[in-house]
Protein backbone atom coordinates (compact mmCIF):
# COMPACT_ATOMS: atom_id res chain seq x y z
CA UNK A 1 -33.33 -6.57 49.14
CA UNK A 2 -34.72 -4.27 52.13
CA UNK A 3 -37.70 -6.40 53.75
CA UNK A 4 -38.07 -4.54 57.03
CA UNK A 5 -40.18 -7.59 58.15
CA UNK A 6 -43.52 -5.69 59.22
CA UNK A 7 -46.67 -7.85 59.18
CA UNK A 8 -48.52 -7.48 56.52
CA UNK A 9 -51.81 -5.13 56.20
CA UNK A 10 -54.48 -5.55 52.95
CA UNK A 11 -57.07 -2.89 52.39
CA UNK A 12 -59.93 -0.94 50.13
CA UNK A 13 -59.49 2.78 49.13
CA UNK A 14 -63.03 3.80 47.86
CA UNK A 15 -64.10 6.91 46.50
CA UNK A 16 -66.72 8.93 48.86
CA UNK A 17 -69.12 9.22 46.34
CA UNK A 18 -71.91 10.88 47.91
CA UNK A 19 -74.54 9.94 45.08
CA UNK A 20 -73.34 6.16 45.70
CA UNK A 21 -73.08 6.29 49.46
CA UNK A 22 -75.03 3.29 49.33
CA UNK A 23 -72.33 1.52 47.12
CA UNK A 24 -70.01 2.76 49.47
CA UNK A 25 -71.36 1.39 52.73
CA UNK A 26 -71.59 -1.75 51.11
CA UNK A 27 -67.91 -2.06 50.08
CA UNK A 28 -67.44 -0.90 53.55
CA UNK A 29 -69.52 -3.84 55.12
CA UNK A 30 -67.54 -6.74 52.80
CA UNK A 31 -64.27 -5.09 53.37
CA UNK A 32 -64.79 -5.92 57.08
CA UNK A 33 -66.41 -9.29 56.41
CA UNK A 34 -64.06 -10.66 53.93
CA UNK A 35 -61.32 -10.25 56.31
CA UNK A 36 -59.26 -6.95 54.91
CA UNK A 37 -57.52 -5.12 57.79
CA UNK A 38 -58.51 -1.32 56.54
CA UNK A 39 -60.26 1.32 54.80
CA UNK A 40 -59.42 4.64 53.54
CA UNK A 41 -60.88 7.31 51.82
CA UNK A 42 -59.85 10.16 49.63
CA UNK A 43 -60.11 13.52 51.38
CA UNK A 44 -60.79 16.28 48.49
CA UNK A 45 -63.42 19.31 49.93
CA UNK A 46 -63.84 21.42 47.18
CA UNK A 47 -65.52 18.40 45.50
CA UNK A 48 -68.57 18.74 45.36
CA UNK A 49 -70.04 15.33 44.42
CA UNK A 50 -67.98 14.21 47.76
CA UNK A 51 -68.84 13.11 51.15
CA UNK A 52 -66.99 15.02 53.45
CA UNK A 53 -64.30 12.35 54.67
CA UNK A 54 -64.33 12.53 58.29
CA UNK A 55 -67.77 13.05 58.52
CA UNK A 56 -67.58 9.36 56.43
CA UNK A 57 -65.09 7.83 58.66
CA UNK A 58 -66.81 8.96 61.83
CA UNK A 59 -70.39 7.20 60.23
CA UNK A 60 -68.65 3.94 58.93
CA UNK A 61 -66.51 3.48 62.52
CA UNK A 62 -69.89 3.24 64.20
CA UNK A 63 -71.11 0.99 61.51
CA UNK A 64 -67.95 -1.66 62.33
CA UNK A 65 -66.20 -3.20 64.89
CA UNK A 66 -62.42 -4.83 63.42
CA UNK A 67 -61.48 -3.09 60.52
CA UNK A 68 -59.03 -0.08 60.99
CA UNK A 69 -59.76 3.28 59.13
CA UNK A 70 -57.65 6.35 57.71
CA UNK A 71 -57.76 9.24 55.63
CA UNK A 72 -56.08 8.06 52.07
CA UNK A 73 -54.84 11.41 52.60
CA UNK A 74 -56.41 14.28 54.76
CA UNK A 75 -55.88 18.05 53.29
CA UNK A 76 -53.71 18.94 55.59
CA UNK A 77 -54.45 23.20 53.61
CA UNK A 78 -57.75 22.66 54.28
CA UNK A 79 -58.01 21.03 57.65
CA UNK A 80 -55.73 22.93 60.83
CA UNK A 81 -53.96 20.59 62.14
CA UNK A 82 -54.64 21.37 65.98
CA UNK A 83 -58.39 20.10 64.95
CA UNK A 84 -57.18 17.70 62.98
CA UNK A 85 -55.29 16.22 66.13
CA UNK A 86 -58.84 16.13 68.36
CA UNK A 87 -60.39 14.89 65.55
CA UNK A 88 -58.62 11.53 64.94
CA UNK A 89 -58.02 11.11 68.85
CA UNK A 90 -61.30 11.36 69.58
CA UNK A 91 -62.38 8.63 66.56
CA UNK A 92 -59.64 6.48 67.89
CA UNK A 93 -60.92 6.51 71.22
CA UNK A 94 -64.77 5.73 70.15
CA UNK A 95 -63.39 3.54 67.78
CA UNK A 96 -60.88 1.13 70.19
CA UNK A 97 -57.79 2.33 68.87
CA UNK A 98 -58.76 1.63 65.00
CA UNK A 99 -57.43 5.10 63.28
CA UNK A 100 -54.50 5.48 61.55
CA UNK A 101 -53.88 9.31 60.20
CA UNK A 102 -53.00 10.00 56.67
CA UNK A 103 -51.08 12.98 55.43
CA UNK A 104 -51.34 14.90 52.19
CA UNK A 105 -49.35 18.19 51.62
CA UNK A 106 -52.06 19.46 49.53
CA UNK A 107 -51.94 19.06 45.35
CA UNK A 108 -54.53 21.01 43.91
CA UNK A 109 -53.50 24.37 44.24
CA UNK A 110 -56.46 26.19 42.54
CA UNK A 111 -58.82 23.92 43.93
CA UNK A 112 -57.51 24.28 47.20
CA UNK A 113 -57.69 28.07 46.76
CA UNK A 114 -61.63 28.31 45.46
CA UNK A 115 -62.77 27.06 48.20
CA UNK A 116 -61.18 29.90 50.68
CA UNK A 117 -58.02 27.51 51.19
CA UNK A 118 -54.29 29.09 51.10
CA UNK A 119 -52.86 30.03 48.04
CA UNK A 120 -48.97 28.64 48.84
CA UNK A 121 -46.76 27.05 46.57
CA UNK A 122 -45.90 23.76 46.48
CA UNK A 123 -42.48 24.20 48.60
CA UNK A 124 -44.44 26.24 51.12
CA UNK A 125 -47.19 23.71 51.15
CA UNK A 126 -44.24 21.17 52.41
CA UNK A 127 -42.92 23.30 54.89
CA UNK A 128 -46.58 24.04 56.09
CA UNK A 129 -47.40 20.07 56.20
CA UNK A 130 -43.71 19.88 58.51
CA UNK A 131 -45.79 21.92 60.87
CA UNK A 132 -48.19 20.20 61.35
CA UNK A 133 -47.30 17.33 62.14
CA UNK A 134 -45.32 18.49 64.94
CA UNK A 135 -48.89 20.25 65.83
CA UNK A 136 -50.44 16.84 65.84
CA UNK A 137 -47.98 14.95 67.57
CA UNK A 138 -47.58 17.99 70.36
CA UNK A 139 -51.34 17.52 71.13
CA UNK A 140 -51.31 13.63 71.58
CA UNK A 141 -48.61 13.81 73.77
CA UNK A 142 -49.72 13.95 77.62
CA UNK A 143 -47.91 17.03 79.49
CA UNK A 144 -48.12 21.14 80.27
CA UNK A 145 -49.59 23.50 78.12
CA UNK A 146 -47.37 23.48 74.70
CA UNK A 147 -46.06 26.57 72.07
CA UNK A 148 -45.05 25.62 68.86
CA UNK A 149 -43.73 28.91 66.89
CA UNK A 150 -44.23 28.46 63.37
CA UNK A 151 -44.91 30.72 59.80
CA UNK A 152 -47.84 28.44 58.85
CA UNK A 153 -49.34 26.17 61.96
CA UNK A 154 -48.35 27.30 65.44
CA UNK A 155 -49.27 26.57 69.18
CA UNK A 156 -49.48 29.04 71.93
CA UNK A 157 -49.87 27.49 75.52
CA UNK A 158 -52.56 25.10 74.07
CA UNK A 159 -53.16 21.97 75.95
CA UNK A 160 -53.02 18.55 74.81
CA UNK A 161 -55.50 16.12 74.53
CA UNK A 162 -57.60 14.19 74.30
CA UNK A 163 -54.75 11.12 74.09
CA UNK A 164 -55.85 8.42 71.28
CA UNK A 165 -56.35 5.03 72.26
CA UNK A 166 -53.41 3.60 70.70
CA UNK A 167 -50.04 5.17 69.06
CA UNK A 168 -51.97 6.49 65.73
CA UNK A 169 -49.34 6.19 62.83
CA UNK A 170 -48.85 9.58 60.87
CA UNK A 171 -48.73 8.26 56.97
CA UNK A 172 -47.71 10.62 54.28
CA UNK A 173 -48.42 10.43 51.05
CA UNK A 174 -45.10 11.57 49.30
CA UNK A 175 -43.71 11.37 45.96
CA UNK A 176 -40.50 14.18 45.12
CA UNK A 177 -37.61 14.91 47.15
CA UNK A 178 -38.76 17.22 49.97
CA UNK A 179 -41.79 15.15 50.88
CA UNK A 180 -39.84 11.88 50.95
CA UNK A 181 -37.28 13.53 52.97
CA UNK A 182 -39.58 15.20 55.33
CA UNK A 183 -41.18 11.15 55.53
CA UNK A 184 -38.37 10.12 56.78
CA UNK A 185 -37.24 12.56 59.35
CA UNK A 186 -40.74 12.56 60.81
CA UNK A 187 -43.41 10.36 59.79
CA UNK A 188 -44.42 6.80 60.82
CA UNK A 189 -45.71 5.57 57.58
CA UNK A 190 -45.53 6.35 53.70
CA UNK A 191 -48.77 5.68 51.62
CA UNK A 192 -47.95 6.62 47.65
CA UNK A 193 -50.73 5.50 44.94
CA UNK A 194 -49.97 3.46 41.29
CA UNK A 195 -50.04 5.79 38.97
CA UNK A 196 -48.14 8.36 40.93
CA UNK A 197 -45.53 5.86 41.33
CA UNK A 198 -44.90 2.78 39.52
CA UNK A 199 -43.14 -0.06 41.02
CA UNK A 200 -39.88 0.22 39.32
CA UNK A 201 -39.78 3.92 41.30
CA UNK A 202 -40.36 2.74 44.91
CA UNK A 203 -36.78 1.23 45.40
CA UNK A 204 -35.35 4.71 44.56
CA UNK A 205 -38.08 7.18 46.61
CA UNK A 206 -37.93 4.65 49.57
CA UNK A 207 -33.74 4.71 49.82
CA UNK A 208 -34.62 8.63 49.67
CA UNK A 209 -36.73 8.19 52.63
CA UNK A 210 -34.51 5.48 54.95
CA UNK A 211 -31.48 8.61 53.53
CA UNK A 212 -33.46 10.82 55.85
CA UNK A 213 -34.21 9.06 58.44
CA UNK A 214 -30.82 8.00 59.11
CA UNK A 215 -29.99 11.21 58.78
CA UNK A 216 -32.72 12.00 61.52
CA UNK A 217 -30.94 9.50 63.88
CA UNK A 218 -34.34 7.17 62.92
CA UNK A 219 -34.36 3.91 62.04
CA UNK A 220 -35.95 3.19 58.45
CA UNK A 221 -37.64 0.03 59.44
CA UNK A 222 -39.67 1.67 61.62
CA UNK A 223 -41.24 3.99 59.17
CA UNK A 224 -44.27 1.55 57.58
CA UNK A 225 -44.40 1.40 53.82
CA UNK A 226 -47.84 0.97 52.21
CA UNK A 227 -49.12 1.46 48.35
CA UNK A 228 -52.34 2.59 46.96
CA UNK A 229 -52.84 -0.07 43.83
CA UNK A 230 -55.38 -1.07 41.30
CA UNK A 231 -55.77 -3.75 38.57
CA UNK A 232 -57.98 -5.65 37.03
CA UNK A 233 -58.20 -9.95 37.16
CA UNK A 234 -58.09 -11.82 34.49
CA UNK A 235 -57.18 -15.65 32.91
CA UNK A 236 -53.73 -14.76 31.15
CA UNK A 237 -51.14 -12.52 32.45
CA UNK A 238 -50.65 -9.28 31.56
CA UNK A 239 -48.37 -6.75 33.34
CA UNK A 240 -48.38 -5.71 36.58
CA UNK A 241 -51.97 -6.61 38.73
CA UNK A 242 -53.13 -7.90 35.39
CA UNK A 243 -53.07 -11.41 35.23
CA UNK A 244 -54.75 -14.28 37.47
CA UNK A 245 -54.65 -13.67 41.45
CA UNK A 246 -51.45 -15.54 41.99
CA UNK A 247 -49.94 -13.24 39.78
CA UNK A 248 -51.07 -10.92 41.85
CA UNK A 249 -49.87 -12.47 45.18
CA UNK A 250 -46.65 -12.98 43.38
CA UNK A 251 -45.83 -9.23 42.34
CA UNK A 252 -46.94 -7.56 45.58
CA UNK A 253 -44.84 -10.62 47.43
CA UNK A 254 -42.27 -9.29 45.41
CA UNK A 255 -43.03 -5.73 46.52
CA UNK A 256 -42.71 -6.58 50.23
CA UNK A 257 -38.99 -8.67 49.69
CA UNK A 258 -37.34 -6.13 47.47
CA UNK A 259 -38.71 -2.52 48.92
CA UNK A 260 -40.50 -3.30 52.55
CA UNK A 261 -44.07 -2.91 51.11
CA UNK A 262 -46.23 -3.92 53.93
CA UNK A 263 -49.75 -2.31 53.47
CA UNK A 264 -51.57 -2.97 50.30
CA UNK A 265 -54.54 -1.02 49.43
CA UNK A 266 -56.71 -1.83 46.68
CA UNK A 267 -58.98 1.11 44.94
CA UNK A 268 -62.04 -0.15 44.53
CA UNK A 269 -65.13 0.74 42.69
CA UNK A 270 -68.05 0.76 44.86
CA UNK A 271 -71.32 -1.48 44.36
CA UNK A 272 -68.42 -3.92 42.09
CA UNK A 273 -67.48 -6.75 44.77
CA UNK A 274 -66.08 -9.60 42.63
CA UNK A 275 -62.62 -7.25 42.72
CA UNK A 276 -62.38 -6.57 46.48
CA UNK A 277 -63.92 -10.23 47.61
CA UNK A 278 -61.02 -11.48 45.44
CA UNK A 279 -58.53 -9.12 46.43
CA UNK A 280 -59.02 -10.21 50.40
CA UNK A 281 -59.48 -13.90 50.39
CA UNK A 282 -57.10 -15.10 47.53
CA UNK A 283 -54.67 -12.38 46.65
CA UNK A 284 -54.03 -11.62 50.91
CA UNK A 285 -53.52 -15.07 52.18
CA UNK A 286 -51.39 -16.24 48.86
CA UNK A 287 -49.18 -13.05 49.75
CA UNK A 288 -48.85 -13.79 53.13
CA UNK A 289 -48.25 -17.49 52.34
CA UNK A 290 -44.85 -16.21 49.60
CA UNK A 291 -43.54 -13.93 52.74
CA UNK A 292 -43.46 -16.13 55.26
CA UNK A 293 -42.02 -18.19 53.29
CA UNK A 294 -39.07 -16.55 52.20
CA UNK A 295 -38.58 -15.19 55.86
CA UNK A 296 -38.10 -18.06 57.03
CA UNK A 297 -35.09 -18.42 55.01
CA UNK A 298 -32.50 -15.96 56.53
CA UNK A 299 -33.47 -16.62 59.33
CA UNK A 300 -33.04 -20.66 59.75
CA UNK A 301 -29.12 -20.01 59.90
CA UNK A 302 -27.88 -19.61 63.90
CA UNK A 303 -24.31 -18.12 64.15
CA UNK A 304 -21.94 -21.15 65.07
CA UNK A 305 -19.62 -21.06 67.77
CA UNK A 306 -16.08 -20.31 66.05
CA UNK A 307 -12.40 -20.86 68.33
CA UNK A 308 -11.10 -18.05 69.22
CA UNK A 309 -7.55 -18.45 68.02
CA UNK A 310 -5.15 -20.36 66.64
CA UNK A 311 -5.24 -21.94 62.36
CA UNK A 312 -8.13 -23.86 63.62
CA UNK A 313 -9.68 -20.75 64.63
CA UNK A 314 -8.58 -19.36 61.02
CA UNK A 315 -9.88 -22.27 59.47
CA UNK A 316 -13.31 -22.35 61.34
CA UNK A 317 -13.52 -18.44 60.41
CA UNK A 318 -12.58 -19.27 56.72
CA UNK A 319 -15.61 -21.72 56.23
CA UNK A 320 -18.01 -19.27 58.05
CA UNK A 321 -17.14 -17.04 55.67
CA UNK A 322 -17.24 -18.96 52.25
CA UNK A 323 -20.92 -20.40 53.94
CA UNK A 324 -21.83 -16.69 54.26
CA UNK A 325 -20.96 -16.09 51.05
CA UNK A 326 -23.12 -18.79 49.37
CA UNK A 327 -25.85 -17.71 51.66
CA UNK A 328 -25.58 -14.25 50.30
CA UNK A 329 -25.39 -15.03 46.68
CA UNK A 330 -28.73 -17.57 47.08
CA UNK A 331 -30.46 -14.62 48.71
CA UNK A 332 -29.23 -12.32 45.52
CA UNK A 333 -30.47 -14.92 43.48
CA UNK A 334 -33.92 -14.73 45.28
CA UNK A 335 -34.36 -10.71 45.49
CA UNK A 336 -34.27 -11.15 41.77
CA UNK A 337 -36.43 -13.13 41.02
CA UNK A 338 -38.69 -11.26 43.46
CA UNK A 339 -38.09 -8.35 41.38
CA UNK A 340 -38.81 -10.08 37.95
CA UNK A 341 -42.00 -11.11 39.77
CA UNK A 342 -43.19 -8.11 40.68
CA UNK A 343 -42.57 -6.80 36.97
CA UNK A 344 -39.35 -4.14 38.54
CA UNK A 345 -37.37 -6.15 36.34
CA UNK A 346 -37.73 -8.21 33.15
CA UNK A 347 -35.85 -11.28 32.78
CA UNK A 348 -33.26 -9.58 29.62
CA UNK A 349 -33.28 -6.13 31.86
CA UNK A 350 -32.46 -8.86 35.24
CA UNK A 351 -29.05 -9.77 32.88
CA UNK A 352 -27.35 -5.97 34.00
CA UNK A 353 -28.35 -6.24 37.16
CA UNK A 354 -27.03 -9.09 37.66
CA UNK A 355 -23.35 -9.06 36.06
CA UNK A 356 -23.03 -5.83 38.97
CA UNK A 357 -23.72 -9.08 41.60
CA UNK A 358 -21.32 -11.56 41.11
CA UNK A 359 -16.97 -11.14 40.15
CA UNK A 360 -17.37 -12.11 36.29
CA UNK A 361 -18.31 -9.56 33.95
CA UNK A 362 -18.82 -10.96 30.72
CA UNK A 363 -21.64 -12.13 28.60
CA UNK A 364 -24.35 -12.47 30.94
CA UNK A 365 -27.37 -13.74 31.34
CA UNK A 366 -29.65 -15.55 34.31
CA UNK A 367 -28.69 -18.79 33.08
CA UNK A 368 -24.79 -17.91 33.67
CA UNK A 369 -25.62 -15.92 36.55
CA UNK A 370 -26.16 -19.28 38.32
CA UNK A 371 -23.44 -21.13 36.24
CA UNK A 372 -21.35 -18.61 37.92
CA UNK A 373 -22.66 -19.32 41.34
CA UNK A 374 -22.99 -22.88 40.69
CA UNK A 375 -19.19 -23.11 39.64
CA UNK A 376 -18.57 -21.51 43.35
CA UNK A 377 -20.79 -23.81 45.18
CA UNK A 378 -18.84 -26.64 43.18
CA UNK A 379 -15.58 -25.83 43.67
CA UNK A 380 -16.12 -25.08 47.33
CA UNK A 381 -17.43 -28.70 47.12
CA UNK A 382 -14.48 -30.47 45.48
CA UNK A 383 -12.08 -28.49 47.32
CA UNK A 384 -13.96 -30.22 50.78
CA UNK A 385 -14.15 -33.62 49.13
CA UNK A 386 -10.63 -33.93 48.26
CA UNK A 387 -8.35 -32.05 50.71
CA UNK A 388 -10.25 -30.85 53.81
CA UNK A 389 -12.34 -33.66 54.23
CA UNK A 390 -9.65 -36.64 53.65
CA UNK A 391 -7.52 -34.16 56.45
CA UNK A 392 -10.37 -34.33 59.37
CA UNK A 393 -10.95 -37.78 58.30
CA UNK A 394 -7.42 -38.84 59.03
CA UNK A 395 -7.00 -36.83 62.03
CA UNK A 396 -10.00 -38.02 63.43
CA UNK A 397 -11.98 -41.33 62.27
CA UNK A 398 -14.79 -40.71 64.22
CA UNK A 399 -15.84 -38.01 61.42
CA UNK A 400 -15.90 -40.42 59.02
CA UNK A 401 -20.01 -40.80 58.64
CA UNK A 402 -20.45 -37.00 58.78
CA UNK A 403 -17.84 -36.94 56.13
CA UNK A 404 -19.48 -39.64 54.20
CA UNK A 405 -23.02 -38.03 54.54
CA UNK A 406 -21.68 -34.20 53.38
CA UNK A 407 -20.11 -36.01 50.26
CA UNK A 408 -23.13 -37.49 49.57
CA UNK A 409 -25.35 -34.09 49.79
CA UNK A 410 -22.56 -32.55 47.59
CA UNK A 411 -23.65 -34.95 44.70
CA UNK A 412 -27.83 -34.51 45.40
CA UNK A 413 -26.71 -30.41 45.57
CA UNK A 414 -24.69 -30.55 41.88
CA UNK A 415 -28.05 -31.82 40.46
CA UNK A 416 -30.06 -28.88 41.92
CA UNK A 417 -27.72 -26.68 40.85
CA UNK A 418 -28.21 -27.72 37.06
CA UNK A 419 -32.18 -27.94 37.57
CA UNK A 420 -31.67 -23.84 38.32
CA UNK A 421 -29.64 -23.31 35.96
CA UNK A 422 -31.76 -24.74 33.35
CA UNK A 423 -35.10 -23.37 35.02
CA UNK A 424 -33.49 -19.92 34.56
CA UNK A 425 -32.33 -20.51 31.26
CA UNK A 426 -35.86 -21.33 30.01
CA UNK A 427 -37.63 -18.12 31.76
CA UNK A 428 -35.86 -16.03 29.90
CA UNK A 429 -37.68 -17.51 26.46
CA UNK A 430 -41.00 -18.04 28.53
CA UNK A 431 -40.82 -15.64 31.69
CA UNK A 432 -42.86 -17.86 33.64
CA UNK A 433 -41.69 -18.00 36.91
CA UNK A 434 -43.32 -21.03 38.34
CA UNK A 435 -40.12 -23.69 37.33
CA UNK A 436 -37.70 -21.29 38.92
CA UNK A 437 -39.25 -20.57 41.82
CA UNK A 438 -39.61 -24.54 42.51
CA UNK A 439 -35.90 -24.94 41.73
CA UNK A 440 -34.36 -22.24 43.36
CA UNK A 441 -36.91 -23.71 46.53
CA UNK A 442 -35.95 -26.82 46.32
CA UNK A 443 -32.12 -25.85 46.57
CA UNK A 444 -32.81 -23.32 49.69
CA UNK A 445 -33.80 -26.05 51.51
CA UNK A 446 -31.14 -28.51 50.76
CA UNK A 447 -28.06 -26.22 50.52
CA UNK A 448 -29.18 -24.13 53.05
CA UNK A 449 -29.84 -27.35 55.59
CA UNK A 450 -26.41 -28.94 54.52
CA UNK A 451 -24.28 -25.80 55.63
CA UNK A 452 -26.03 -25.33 58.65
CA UNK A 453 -25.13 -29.37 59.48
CA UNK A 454 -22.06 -29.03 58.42
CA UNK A 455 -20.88 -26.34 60.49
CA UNK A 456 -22.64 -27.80 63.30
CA UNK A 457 -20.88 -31.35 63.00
CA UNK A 458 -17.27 -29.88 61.55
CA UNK A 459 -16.30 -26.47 62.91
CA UNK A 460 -15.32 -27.75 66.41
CA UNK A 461 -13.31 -30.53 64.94
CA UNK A 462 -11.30 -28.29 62.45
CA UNK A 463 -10.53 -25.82 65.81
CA UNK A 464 -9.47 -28.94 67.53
CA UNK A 465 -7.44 -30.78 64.89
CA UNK A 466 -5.96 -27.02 63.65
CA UNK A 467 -7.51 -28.11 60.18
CA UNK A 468 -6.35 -25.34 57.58
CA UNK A 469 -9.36 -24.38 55.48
């Protein structure tokens, strides 16, 4: 589970349809009245039946005032990148900071070439795209006169300016190897589309690109992941973005907990509202609404103070540790079901995946995933109630309510424990994921409040008393 914890962005992708530019100034107008936080548009010259993209961008920025706009991705073989630089600096400037700068090697090859652009391959079409962003990034940066050698994009005492209003974010739009890699090592943002890539490939593409930018010396949470989607509404559920909106909210939540998706950018049809209107005031707060939620989670737990030495100090360490591990599994169980709900994984595909989670590998299935877990959280349990417990108690009778009260949560936890089992059981023959996801709640708050008081009230006392654990 690789939540990077980056607030979260919604947006429209609309064509630039010159023959509908109507349409598309409209979408425009309730994509910045609804409440979304961007737009982009493609950026494809050699069509012909296209507005030209920044010439679009530059017309809608002076038509708005909030929402933030970006190529969804600029031609990087048909625009040099040293105007390309000026160009977005200058719209972010007349704009107050709202341009972000999207990235596109360059597909179309023959397309690209009948309209007097490069013929390259694809490889040198990389290599040419790692150019120029170092271009770009050498001109926003305030200092002497700069010279950038290079086969495809170069700089030869040219000075920089103008600087944009705000750090503009370099997104690439990336989908093998070398582009992922080059992602990582240098860009601030990664914007792939549905259809290109599916949800069940961004776990692998984005461990490419953290890969990289470790490798870089970068930190992968700072590079932003967003995703191009589309779907259609409807009563019943039907796969991924094809179901009711909560569905919706539910699978792109799920997007954000298991893989960092942040930015969410809905292709849109222009002059067709009902989708986008939708899309920003149900699907974008319910989203936000599952996120917070589960951040909040690891987050509630603050490291106790543990002795230093001594078997107190062992002992203190030793119940850390089994509270960590409980912790851990419960957040396994949850980046699972996050999966499932973003349709990554199927509740019979979730059994695999799960057996590599836990120490017993035999028939398995969510149901015993948790009778697993449940069987830990128990014994850990009975092991308190009837030997640590009855050895702080006699030590010390002050403990004795504290005692009483974590014997009593014990009893209320062993009944949670079998409503999740049972919850999970059933969505394997159903796949609804609305009884789990109350059960599985409803024991992350209890479990996760009781080991948080109970290291509070009982780790000093087991340091002091040299309580073996």
């Amino acid at each position: 589970m690789t939540d990077y914890g980056h607030d979260l962005l919604f947006g429209a992708a609309l064509p630039p349809d010159a023959g509908g530019r109507e349409a598309v100034l409209a979408s425009v107008a309730l994509a910045e009245d609804a409440g979304l936080d961007l737009v982009g548009f493609q950026d494809h010259p050699y069509q012909p039946g296209f507005l030209d993209m920044w010439t679009l961008l530059s017309y809608v920025a002076a038509r708005t005032r909030r929402v933030r706009l970006f190529p969804d991705v600029a031609n990087v073989a048909l625009r040099p990148p040293a105007v390309l630089a000026r160009s977005a600096a200058a719209l972010d400037l007349l704009s107050g900071g709202r341009v972000e700068l999207g990235l596109g090697a360059g597909y179309f090859l023959d397309a690209i070439e009948s309209v007097g652009g490069p013929r390259r391959t694809m490889a040198e079409h990389v290599d040419a795209l790692a150019e120029a962003i170092a271009v770009v990034r050498a001109l926003w940066t305030p200092g002497p006169p700069v010279t950038l050698p290079g086969r495809y994009h170069s700089l030869r005492e040219a000075r920089p300016g103008p600087v944009p209003a705000h750090p503009i974010g370099i997104w690439l739009g990336a989908y093998k190897r070398r582009m992922l890699t080059l992602t990582g090592r240098a860009a601030d943002g990664w914007v792939p589309s549905l259809g290109y890539a599916s949800p069940e490939d961004l776990g692998p593409m984005s461990r490419t690109i953290d890969a990289a930018a470790e490798e870089a010396g970068r930190d992968p949470a700072a590079i932003r992941r967003a995703f191009n989607v589309s779907g259609a509404f409807s009563a019943a559920s039907g796969g991924f973005l094809k179901g009711p909106p909560r569905d919706w909210a539910e699978q792109l939540a799920g997007l954000t907990l298991a893989h960092g998706t942040s930015v969410f950018i809905l292709g849109a049809t222009p002059g067709e509202s009902d989708d986008l209107r939708r899309f920003a005031e149900e699907v974008a707060p319910a989203v936000r609404e599952i996120v917070d939620r589960e951040r909040e989670r690891p987050g509630e737990r603050v490291a106790p103070a543990v002795p230093v030495a001594g078997v107190g100090a062992e002992g203190a360490r030793a119940l850390v540790a089994i509270h960590d591990h409980l912790r851990q599994q419960l957040a396994q169980l949850r980046s699972v079901l996050a999966e499932v709900a973003a349709g990554m994984t199927s509740p019979v595909e979730a059994r695999s995946y799960l057996s590599r989670m836990t120490i017993r590998q035999n028939e398995w299935t969510l149901g015993a995933f948790c009778a697993a877990y449940c069987r830990v959280v128990s014994v850990h349990h009975a092991i308190e109630d009837e030997s640590m417990f009855p050895d702080l108690k006699a030590a010390d009778q002050a403990l004795a309510p504290v005692l009483a009260r974590l014997r009593h949560e014990h009893e209320g936890i062993a009944e949670l424990l079998q409503d999740v089992d049972a919850a999970l059981v059933a969505m394997i023959e159903d796949e609804r994921l609305d009884r789990t996801r109350e059960a599985v709640d409803r024991l992350s708050d209890v479990l996760l409040a009781h080991l948080r008081y109970e290291e509070d009230q009982l780790l000093e006392p087991i340091g002091r008393l040299s309580i073996r654990v």
